[in-house]
Protein backbone atom coordinates (compact mmCIF):
# COMPACT_ATOMS: atom_id res chain seq x y z
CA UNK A 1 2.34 -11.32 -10.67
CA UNK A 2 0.68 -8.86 -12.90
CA UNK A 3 -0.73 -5.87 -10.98
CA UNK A 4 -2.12 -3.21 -12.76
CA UNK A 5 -0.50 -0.20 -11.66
CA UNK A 6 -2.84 2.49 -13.38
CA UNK A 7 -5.78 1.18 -11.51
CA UNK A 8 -4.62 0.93 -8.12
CA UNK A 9 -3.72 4.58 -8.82
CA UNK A 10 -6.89 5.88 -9.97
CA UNK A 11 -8.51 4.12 -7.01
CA UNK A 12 -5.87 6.21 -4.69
CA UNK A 13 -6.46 9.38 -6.08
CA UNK A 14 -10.40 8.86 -6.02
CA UNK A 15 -10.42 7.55 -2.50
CA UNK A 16 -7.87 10.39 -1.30
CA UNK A 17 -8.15 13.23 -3.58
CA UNK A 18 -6.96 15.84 -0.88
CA UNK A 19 -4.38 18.09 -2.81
CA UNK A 20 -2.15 18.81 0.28
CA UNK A 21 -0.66 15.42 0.06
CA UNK A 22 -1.14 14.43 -3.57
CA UNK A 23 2.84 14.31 -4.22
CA UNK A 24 3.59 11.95 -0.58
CA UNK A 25 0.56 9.89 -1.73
CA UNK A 26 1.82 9.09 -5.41
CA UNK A 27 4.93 8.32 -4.38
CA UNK A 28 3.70 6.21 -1.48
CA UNK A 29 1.43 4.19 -3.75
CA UNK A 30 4.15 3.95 -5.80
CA UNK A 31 6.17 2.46 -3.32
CA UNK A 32 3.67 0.69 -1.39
CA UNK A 33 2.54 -1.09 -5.27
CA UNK A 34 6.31 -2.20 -5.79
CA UNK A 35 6.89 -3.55 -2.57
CA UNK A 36 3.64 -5.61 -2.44
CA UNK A 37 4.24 -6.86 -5.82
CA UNK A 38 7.43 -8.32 -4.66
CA UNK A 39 5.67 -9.65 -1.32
CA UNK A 40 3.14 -11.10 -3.19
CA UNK A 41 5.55 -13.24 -5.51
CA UNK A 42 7.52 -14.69 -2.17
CA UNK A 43 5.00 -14.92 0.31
CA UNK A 44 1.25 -15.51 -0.81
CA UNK A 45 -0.53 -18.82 0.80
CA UNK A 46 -3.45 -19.70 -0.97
CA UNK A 47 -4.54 -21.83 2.46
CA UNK A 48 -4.78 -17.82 4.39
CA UNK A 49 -8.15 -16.26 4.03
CA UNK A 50 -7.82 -12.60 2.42
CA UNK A 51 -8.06 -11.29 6.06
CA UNK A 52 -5.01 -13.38 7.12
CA UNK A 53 -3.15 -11.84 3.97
CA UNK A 54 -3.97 -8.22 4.37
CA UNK A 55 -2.69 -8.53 7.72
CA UNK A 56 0.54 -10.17 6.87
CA UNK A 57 1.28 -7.53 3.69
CA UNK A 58 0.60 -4.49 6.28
CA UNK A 59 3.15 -5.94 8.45
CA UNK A 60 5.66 -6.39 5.90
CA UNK A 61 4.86 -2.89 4.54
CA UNK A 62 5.21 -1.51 8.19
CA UNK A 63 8.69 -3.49 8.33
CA UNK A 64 10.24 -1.47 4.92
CA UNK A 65 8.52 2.00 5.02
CA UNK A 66 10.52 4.55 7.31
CA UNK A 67 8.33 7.68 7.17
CA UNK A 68 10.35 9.62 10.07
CA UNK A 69 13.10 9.37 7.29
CA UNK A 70 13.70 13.17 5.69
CA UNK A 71 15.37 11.68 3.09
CA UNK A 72 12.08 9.64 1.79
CA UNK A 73 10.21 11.35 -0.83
CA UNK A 74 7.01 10.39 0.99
CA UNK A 75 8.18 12.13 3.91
CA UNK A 76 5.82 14.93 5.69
CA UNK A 77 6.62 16.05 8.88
CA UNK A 78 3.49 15.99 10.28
CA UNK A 79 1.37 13.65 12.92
CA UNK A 80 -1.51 13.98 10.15
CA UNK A 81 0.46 12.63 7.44
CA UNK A 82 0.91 9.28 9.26
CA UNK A 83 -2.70 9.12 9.38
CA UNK A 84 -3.07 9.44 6.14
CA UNK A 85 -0.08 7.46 4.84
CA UNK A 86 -1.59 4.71 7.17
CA UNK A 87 -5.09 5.19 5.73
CA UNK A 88 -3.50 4.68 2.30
CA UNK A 89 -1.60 1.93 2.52
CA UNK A 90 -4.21 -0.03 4.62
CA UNK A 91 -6.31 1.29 1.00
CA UNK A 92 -3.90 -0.28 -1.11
CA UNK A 93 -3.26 -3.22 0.96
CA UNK A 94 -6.83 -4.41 0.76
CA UNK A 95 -7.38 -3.45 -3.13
CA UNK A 96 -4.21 -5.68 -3.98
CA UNK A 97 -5.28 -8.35 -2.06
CA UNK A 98 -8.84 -8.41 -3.39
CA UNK A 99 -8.02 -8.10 -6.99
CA UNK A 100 -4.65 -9.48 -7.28
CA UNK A 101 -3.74 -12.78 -4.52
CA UNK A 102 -4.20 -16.00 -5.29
CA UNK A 103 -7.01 -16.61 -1.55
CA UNK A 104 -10.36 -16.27 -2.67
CA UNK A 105 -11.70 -16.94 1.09
């Protein structure tokens, strides 16, 4: 699977564009990208609607994110940034299924 990489970051940075968490939110789209790019290669069903597929990637996502880790280079220690890093990835999540699964439903 082919995503394009620049794109889903310029839609990021124009959806979110708040400086305080520019840094957490690269390197969460970063991650986020690479780990939905793998997802996407095992695990995409053309018979689930888009819906059905958003759903499942967020779950996976949930699964291999740790944002209470320190050691994460996402990490913010703050109630607000899991907002936002949930904001984003649900962002992200929808864009690559959209643009980039195989369900056109």
């Amino acid at each position: 699977m082919d995503i394009d990489k620049a794109k889903i970051y310029e839609a990021v940075e124009k959806q979110f564009p708040d400086p305080a968490f520019s840094t957490e939110v690269s390197t969460l789209t970063r991650d986020v990208i690479k780990l939905s790019m793998s997802w996407l290669e095992k695990y995409d069903d053309e018979n689930k609607s888009r819906r059905e597929l958003q759903k499942d990637l967020k779950i996976y996502l949930k699964k291999q994110l740790v944002f209470d880790d320190p050691n994460k280079p996402y990490y913010f220690p703050a109630f607000i940034w899991i907002m936002v890093a949930q904001a984003v990835i649900s962002f992200i999540v929808k864009y690559i299924i959209n643009n980039y699964s195989r369900s056109r439903r």
